[in-house]
Protein backbone atom coordinates (compact mmCIF):
# COMPACT_ATOMS: atom_id res chain seq x y z
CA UNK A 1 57.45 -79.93 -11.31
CA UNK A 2 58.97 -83.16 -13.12
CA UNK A 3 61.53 -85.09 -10.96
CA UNK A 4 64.41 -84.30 -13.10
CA UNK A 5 63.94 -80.79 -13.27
CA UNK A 6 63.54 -80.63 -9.42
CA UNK A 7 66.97 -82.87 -9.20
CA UNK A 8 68.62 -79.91 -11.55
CA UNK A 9 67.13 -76.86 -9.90
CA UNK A 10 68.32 -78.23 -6.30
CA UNK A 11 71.59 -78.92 -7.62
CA UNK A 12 72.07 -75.34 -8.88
CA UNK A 13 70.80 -73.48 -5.77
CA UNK A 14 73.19 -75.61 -3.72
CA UNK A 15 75.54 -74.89 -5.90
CA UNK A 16 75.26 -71.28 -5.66
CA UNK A 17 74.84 -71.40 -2.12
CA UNK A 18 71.37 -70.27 -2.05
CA UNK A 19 69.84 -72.46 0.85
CA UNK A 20 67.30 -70.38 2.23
CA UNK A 21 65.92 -70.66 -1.27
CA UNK A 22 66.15 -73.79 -1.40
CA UNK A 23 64.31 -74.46 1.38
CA UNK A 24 61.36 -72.39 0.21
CA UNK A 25 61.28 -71.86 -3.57
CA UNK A 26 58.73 -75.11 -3.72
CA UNK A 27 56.39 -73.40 -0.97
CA UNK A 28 56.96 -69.43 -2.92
CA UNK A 29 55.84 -71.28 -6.21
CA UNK A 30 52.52 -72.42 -5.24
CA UNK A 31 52.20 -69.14 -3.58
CA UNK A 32 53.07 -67.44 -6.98
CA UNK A 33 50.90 -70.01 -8.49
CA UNK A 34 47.48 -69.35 -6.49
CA UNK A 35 48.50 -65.32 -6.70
CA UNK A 36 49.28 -65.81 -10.89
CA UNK A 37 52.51 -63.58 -9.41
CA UNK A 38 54.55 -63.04 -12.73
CA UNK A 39 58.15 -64.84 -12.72
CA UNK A 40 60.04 -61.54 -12.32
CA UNK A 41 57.76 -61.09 -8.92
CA UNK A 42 57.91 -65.18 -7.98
CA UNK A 43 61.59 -64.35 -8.54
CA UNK A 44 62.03 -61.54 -6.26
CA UNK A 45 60.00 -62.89 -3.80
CA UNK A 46 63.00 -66.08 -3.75
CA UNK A 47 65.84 -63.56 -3.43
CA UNK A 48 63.69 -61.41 -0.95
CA UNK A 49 63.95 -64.86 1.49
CA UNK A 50 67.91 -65.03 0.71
CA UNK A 51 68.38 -61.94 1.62
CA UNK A 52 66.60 -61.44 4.40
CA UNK A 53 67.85 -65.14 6.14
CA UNK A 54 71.59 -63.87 5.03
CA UNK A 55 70.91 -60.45 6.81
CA UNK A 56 69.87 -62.14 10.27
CA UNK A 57 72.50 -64.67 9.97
CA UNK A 58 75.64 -61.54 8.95
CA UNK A 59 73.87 -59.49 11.81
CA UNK A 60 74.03 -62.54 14.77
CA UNK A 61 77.79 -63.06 13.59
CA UNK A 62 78.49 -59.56 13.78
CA UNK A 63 77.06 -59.07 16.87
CA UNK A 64 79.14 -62.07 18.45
CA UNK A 65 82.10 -60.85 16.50
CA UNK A 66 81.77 -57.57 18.29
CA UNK A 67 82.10 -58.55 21.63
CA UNK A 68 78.85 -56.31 23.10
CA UNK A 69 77.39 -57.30 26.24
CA UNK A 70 73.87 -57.98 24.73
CA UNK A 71 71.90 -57.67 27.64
CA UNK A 72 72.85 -53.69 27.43
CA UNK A 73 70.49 -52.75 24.85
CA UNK A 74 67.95 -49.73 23.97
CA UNK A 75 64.98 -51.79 25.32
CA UNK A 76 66.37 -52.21 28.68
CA UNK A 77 68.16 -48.50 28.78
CA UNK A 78 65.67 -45.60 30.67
CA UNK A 79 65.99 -43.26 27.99
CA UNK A 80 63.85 -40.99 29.98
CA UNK A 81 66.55 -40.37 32.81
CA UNK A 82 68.59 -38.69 30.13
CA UNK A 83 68.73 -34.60 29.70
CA UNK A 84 66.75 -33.85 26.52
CA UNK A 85 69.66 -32.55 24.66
CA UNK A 86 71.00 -36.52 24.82
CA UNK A 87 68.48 -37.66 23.58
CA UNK A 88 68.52 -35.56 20.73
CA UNK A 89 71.78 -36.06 20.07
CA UNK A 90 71.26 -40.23 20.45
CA UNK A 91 68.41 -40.06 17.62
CA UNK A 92 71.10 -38.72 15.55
CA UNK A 93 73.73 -41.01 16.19
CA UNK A 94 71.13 -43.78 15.43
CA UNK A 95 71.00 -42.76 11.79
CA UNK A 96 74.78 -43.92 11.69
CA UNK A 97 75.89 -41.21 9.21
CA UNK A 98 79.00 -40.28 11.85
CA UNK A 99 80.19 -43.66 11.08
CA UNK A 100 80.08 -42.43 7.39
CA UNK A 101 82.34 -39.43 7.88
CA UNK A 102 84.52 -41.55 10.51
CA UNK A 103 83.39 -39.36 13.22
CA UNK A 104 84.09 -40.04 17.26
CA UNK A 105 81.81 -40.63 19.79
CA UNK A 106 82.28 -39.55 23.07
CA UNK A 107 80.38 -39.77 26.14
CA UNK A 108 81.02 -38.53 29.54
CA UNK A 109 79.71 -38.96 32.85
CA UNK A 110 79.63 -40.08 36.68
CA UNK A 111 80.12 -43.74 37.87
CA UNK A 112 76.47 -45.45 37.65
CA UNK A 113 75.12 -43.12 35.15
CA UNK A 114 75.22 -45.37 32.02
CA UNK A 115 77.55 -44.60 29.79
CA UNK A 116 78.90 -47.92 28.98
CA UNK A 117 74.70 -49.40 28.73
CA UNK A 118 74.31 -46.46 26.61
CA UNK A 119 77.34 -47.20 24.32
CA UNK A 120 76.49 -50.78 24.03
CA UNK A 121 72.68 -50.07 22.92
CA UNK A 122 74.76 -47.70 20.21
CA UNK A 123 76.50 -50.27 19.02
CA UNK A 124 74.12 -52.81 18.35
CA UNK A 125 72.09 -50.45 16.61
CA UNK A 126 74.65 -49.67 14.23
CA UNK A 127 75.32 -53.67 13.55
CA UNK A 128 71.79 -54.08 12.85
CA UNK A 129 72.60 -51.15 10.41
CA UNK A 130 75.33 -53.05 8.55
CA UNK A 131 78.05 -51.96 10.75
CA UNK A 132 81.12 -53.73 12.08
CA UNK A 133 81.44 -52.63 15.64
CA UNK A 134 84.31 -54.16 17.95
CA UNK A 135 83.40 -53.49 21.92
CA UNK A 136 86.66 -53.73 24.64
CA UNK A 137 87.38 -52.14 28.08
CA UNK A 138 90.30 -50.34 28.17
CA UNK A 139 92.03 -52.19 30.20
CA UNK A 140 91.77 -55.81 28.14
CA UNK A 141 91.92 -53.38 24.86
CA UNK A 142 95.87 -52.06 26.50
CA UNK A 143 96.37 -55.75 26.91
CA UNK A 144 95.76 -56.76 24.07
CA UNK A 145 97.95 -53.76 22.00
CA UNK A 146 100.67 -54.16 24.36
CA UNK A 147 100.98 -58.17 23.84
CA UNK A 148 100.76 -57.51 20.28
CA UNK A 149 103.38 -55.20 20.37
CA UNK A 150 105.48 -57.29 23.00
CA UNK A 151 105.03 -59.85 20.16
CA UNK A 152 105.66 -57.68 16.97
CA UNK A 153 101.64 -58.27 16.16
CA UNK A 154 101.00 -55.13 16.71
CA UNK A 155 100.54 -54.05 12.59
CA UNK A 156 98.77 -56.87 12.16
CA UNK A 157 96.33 -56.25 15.07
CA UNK A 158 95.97 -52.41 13.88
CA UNK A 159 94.98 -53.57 10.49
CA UNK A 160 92.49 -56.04 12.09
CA UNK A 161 90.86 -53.13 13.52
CA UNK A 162 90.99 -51.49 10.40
CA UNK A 163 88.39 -53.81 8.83
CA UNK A 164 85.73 -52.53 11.85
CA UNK A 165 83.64 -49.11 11.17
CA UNK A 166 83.70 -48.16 14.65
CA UNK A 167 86.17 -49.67 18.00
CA UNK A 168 83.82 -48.88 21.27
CA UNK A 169 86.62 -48.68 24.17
CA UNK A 170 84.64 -48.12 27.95
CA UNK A 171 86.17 -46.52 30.35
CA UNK A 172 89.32 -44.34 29.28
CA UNK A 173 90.70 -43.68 32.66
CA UNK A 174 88.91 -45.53 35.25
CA UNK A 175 91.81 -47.53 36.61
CA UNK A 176 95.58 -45.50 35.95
CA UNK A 177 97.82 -47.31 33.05
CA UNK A 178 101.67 -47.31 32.81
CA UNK A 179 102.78 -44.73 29.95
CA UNK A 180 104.07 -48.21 27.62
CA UNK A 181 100.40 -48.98 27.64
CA UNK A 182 99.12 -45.39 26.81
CA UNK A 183 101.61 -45.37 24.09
CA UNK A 184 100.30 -48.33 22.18
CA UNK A 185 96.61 -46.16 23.06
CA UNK A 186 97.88 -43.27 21.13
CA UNK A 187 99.06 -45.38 18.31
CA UNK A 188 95.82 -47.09 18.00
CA UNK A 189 93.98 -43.75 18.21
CA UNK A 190 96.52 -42.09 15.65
CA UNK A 191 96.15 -45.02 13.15
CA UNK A 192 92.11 -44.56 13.35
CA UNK A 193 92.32 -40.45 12.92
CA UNK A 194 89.80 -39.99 9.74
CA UNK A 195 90.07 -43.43 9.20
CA UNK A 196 87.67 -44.87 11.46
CA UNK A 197 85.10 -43.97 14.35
CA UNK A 198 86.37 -44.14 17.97
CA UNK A 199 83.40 -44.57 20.60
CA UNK A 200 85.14 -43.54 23.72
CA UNK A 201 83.33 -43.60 27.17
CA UNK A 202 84.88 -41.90 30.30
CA UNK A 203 84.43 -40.43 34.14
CA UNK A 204 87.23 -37.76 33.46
CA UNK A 205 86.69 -34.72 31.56
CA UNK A 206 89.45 -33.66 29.25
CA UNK A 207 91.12 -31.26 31.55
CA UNK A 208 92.50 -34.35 33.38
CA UNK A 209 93.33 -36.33 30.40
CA UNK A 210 96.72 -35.84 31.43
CA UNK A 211 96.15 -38.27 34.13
CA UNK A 212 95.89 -40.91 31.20
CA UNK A 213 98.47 -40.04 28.90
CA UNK A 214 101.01 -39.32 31.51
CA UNK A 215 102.53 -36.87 28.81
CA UNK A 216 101.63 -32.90 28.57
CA UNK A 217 102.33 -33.07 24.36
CA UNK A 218 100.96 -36.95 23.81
CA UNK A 219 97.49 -35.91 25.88
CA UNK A 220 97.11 -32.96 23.68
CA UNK A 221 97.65 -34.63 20.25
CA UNK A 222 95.43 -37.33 21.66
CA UNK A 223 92.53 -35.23 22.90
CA UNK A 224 92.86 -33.37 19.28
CA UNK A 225 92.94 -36.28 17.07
CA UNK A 226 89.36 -37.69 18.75
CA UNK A 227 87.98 -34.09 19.42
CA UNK A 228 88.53 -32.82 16.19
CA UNK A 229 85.41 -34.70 14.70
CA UNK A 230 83.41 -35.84 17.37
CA UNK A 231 79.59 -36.00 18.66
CA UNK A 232 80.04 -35.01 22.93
CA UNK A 233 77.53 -36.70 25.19
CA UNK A 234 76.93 -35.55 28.51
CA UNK A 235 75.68 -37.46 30.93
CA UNK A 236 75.44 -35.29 34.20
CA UNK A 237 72.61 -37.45 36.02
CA UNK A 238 72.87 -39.03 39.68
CA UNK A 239 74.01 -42.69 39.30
CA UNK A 240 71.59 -45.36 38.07
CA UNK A 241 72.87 -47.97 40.46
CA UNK A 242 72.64 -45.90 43.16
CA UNK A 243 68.93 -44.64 42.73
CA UNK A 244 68.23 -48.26 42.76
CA UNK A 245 69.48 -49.11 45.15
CA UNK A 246 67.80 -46.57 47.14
CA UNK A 247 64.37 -47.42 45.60
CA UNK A 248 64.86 -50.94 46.70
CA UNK A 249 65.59 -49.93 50.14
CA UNK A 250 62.52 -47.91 50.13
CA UNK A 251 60.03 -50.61 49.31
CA UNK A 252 61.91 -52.81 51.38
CA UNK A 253 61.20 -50.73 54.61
CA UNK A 254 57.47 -49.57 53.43
């Protein structure tokens, strides 16, 4: 390739942005070249390597963007310990297509026995499917609604949400909130109804929702709004921690 035509092809891929092409459209030509590829396939071939390098890099900023604990992934998650009606259900969810028709997630079980590893794994499966997943405990998540509210944020934060297909919030009822804090819960949850996917994790069934909600008529609109399309996973199995633990102990004293 002459000098000057190298000069003006450089210029227009960085131009256009296009620096994974850049990079590589001298080593995909002589590849082209010794293959006789046609141009329409040594084209494709230089988009394919855009692509794919845009992909990795949207996926790794979505992934940081999300807040997931990356270490809590499917390849470090016993699938096995999990009732085979889970797992079914998990191959589904995989697929993403509840994210499509703004369905809830919702997964119950004991202390220890993985629901928020579980969740996690979820959710970086679905970002590696294109999704935009935001990950909070419930706790920092009533934090941050009720300092945006404190604030008069709070529209602005619900809208922020808006933009993500799915909000992951762990552990709905582990530690007690004031009502103010369940209020700006409800709102959040009310804003996402049909809107948006909710993946809830909690150690209280819904009978004792009330517990959460502190109201009889705000648990019940609540429990409706995220019931009425939702996937329910239940995770009755002994504690994961605990079995460790135990196993540990075990080898320890043999």
């Amino acid at each position: 390739m002459a000098k000057k035509q190298e000069a003006q092809l450089n210029s227009c891929l960085m131009e256009l942005n296009l620096t994974t092409a850049r990079k590589q459209y001298t080593e995909l030509a002589e590849q082209a070249e010794s293959e006789s590829l046609s141009y329409s396939d040594f084209l494709l071939s230089v988009l394919e390597a855009e692509c794919q390098t845009r992909r990795i890099r949207r996926i790794d900023r979505r992934l940081r963007e999300s807040r997931l604990p990356l270490e809590k992934n499917l390849e470090t998650f016993e699938l096995k310990r999990l009732p085979q009606k889970v797992n079914r259900q998990i191959k589904t969810l995989l697929q993403g297509d509840f994210i499509n028709h703004n369905e809830n997630v919702l997964i119950f079980g004991n202390p220890g026995s993985g629901k928020t590893h579980l969740i996690c794994a979820l959710g970086q499966e679905l970002i590696r499917q294109d999704k935009r997943i935001y990950f909070s405990t419930c706790a920092l998540l009533l934090q941050e609604l009720l300092l945006a509210k404190k604030d008069l944020r709070l529209p602005r934060l619900l809208k922020k949400f808006s933009r993500f297909d799915a909000i992951i919030i762990d552990d709905i009822g582990y530690v007690q909130q004031e009502k103010e804090e369940m209020e700006v819960l409800f709102t959040l949850l009310a804003e996402r109804y049909e809107q948006g996917s909710v993946m809830i994790t909690s150690n209280l069934p819904f009978s004792k929702w009330e517990r959460i909600f502190k109201d009889p008529m705000m648990t019940a609109a609540a429990v409706d709004r995220i019931v009425h399309h939702s996937v329910i996973l239940e995770l009755n199995i002994a504690s994961y921690r605990i079995n460790t633990a135990k196993n540990r102990k075990l080898k320890e004293e043999s």
